[in-house]
PDB file of N, CA and C in Angstrom:
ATOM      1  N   UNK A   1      25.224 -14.761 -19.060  1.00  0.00           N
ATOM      2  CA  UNK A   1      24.121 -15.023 -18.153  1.00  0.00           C
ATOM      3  C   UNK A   1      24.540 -16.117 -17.178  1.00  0.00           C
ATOM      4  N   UNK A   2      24.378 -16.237 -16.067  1.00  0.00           N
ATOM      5  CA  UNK A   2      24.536 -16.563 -15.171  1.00  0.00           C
ATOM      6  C   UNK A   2      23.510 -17.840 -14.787  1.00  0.00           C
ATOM      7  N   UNK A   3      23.955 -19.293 -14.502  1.00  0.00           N
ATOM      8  CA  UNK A   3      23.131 -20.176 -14.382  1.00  0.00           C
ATOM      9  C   UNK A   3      22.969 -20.364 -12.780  1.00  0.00           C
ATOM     10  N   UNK A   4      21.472 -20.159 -12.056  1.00  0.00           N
ATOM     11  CA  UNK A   4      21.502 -20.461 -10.168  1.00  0.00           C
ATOM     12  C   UNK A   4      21.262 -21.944 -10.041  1.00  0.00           C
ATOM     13  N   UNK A   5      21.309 -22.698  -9.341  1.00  0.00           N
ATOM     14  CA  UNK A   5      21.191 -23.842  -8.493  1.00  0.00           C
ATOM     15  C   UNK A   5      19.779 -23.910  -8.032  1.00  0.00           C
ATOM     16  N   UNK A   6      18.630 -24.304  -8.881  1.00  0.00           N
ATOM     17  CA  UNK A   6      17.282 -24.233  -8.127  1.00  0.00           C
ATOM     18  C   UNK A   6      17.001 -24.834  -6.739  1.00  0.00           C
ATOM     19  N   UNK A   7      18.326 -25.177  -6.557  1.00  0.00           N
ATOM     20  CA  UNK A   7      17.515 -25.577  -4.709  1.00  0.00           C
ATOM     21  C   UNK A   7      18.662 -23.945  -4.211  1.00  0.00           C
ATOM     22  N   UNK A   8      18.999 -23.656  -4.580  1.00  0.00           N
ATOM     23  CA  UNK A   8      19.773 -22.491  -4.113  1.00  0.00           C
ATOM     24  C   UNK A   8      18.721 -21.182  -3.900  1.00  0.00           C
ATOM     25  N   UNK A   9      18.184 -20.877  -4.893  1.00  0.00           N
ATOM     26  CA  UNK A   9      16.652 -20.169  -5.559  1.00  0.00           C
ATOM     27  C   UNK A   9      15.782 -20.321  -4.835  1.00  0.00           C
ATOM     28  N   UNK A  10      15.333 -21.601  -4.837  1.00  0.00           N
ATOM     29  CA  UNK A  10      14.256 -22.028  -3.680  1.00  0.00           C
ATOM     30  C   UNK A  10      14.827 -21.356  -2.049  1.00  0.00           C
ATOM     31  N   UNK A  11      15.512 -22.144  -1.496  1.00  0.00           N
ATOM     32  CA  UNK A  11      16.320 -21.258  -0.504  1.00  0.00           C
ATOM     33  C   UNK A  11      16.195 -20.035  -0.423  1.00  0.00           C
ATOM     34  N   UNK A  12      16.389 -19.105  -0.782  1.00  0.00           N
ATOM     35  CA  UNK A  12      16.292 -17.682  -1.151  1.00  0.00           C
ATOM     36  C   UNK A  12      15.276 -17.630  -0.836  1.00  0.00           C
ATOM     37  N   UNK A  13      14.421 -18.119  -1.264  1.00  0.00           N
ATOM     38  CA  UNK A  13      12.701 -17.522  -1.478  1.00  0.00           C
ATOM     39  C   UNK A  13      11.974 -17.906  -0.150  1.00  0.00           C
ATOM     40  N   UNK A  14      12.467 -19.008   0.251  1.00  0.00           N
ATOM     41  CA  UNK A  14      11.803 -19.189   1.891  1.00  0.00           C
ATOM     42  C   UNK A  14      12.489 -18.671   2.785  1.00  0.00           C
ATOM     43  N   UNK A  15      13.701 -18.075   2.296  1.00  0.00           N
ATOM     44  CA  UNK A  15      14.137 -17.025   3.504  1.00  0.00           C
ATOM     45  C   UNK A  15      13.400 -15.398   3.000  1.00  0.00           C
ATOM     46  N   UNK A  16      12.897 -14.955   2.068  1.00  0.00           N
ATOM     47  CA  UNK A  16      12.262 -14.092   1.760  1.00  0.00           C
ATOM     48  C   UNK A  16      11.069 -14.298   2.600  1.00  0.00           C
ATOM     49  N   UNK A  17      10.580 -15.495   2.151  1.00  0.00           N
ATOM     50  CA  UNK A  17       8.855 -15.070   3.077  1.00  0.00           C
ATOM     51  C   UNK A  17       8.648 -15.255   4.005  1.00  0.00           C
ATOM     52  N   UNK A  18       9.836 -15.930   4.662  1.00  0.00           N
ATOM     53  CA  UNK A  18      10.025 -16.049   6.373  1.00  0.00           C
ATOM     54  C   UNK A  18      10.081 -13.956   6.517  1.00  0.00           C
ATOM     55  N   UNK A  19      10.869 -13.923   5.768  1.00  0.00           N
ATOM     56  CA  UNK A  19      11.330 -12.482   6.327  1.00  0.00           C
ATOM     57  C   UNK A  19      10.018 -11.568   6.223  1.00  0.00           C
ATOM     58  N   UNK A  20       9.068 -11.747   5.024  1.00  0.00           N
ATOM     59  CA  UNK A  20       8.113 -11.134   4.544  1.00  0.00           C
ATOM     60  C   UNK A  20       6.496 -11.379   5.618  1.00  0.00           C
ATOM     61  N   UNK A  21       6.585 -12.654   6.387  1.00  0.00           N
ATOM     62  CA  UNK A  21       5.815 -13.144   7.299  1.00  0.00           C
ATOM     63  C   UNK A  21       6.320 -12.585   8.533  1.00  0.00           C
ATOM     64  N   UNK A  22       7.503 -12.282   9.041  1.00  0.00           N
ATOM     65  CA  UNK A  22       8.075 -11.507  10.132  1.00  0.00           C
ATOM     66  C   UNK A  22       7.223 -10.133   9.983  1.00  0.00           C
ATOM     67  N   UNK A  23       7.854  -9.799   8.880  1.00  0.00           N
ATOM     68  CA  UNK A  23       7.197  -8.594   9.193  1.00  0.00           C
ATOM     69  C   UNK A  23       5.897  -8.061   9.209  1.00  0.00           C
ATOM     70  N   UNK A  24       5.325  -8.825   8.724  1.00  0.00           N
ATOM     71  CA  UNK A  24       3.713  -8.556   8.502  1.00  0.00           C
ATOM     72  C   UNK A  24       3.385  -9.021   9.825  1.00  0.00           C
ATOM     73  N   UNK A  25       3.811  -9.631  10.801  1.00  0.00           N
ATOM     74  CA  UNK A  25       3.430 -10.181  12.122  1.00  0.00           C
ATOM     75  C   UNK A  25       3.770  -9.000  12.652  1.00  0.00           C
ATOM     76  N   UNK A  26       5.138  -8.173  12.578  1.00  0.00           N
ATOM     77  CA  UNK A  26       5.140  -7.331  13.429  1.00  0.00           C
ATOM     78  C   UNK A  26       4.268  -5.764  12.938  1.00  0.00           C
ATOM     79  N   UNK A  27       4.037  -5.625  11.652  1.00  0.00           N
ATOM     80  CA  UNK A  27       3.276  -4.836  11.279  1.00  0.00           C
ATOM     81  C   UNK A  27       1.775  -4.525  11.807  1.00  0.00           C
ATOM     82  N   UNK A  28       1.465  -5.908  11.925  1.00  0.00           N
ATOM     83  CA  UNK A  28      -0.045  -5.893  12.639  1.00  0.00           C
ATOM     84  C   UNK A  28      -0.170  -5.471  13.828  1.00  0.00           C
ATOM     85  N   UNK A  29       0.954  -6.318  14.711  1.00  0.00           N
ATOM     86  CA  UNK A  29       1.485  -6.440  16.063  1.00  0.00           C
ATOM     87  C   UNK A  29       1.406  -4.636  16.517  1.00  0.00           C
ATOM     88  N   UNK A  30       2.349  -4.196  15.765  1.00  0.00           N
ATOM     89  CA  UNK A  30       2.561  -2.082  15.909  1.00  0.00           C
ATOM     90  C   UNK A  30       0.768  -1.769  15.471  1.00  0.00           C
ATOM     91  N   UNK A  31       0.081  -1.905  14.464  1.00  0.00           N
ATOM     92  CA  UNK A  31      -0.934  -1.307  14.313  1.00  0.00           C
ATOM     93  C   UNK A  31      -2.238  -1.509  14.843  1.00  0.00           C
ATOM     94  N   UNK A  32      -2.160  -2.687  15.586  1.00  0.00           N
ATOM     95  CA  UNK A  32      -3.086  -3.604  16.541  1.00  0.00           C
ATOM     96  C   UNK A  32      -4.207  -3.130  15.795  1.00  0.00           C
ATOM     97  N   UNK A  33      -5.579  -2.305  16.293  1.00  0.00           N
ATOM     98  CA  UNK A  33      -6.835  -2.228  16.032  1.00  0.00           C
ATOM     99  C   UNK A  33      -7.169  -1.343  15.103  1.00  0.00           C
ATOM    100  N   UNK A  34      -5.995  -0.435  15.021  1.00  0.00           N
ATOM    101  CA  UNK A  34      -6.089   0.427  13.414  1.00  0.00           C
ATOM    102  C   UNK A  34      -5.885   0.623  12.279  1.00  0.00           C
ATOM    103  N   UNK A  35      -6.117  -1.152  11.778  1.00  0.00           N
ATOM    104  CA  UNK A  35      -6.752  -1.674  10.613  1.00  0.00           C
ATOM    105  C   UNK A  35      -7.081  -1.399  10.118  1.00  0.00           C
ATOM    106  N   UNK A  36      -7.337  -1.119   8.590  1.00  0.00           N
ATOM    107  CA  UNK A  36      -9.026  -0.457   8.140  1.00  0.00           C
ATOM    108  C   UNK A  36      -9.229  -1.357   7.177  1.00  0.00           C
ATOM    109  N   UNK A  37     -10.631  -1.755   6.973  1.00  0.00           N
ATOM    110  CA  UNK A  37     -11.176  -2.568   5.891  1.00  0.00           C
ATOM    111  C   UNK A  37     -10.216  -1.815   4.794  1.00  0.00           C
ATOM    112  N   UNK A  38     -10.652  -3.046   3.590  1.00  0.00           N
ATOM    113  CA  UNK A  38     -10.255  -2.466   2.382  1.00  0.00           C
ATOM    114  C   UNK A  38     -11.191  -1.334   1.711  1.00  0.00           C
ATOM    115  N   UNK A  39     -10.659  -0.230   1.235  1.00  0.00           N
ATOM    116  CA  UNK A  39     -11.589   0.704   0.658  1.00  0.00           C
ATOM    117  C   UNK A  39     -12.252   1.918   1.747  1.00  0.00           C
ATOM    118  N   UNK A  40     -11.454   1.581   2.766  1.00  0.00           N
ATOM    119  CA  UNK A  40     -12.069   2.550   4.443  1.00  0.00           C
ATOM    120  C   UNK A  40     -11.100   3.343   4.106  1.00  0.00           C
ATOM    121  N   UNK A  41      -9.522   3.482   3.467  1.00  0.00           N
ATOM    122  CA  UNK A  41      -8.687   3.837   3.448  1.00  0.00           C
ATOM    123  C   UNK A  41      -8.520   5.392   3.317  1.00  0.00           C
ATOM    124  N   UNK A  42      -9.959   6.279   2.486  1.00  0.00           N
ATOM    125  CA  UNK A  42     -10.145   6.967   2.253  1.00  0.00           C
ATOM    126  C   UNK A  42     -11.468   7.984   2.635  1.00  0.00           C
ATOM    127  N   UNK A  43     -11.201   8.796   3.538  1.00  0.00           N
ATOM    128  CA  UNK A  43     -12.706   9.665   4.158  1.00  0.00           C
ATOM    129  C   UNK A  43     -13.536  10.229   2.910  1.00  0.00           C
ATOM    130  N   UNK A  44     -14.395   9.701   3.128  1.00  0.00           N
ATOM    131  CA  UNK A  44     -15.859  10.553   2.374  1.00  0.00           C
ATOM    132  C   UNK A  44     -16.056  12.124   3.129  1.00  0.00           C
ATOM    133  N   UNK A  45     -15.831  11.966   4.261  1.00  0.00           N
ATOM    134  CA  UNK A  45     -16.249  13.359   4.971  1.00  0.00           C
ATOM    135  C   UNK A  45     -15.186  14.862   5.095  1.00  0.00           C
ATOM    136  N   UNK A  46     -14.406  14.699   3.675  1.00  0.00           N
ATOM    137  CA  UNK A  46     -13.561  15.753   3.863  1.00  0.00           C
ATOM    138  C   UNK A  46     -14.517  16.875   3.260  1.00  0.00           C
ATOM    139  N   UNK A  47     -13.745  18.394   3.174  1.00  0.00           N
ATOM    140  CA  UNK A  47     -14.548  19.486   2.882  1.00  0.00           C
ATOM    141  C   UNK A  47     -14.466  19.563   1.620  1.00  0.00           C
ATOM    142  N   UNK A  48     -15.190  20.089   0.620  1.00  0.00           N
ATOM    143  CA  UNK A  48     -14.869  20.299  -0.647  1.00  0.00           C
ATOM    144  C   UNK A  48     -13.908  21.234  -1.424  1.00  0.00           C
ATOM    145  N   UNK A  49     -12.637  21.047  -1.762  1.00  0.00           N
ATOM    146  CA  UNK A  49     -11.537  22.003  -2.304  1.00  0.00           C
ATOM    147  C   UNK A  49     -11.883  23.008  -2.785  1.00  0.00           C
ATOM    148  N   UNK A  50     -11.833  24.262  -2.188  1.00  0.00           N
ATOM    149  CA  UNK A  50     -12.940  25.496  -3.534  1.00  0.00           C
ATOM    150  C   UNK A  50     -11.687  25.686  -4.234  1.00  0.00           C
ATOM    151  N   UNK A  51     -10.595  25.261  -3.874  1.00  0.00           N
ATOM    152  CA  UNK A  51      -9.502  25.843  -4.828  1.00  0.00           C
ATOM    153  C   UNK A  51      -9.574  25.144  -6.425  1.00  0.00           C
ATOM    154  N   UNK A  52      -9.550  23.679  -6.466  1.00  0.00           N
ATOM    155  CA  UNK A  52      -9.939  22.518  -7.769  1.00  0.00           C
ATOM    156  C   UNK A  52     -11.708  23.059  -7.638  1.00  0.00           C
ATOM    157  N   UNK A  53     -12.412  23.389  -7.369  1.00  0.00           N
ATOM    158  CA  UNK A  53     -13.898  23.755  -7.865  1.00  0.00           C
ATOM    159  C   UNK A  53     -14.101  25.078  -8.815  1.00  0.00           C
ATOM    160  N   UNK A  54     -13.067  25.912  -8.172  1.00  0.00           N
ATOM    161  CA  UNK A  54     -12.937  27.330  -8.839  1.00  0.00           C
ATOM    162  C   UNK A  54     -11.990  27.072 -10.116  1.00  0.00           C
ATOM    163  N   UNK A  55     -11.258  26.133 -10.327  1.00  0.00           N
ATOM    164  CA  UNK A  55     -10.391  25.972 -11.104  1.00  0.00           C
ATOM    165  C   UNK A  55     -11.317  25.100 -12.658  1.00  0.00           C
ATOM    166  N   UNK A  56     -12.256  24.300 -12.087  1.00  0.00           N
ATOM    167  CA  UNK A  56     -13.211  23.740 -13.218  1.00  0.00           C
ATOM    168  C   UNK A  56     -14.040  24.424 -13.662  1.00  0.00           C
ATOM    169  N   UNK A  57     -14.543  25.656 -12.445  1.00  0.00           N
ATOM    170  CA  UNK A  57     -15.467  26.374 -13.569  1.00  0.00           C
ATOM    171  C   UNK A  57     -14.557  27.177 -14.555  1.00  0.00           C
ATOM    172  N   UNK A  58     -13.583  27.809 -14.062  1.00  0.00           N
ATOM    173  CA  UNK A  58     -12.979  28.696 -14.635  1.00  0.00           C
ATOM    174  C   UNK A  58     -12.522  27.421 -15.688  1.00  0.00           C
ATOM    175  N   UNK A  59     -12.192  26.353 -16.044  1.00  0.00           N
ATOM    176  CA  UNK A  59     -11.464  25.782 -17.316  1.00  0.00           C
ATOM    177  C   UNK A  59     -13.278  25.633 -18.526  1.00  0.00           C
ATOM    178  N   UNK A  60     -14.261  25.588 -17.747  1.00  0.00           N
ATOM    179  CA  UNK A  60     -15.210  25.475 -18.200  1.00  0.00           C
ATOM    180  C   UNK A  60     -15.827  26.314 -18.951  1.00  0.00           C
ATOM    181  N   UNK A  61     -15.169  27.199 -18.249  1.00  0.00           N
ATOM    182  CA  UNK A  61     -15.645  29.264 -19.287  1.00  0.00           C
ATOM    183  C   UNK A  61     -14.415  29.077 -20.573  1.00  0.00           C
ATOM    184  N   UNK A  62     -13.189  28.933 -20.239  1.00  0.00           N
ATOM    185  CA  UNK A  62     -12.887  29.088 -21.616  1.00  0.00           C
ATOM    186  C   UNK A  62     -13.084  27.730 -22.711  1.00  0.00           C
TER     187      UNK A  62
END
């Protein structure tokens, strides 16, 4: 096993969240206003699958 240098470690890690803060700046930056709350992520208004509906009654008969 291998012993690191905790200021070496540390180092590392603030070049990680520099890198991890870059990108989330430019992530926003590309997606500007098409954000979505948390939990918007997913439409309520799709159609209902008859393919999985036909498939529950039919598991329901046998």
């Amino acid at each position: 096993m291998t012993t690191q240098d905790p200021k070496e470690l540390l180092k590392l890690k603030h070049e990680q969240d520099e890198e991890k803060r870059q990108f989330t700046n430019f992530a926003r930056a590309v997606s500007a206003d098409g954000e979505v709350e948390a939990g918007q992520e997913f439409s309520n208004d799709r159609l209902p699958d008859d393919q999985n509906r036909m498939k529950s009654v039919e598991n329901r008969r046998n």
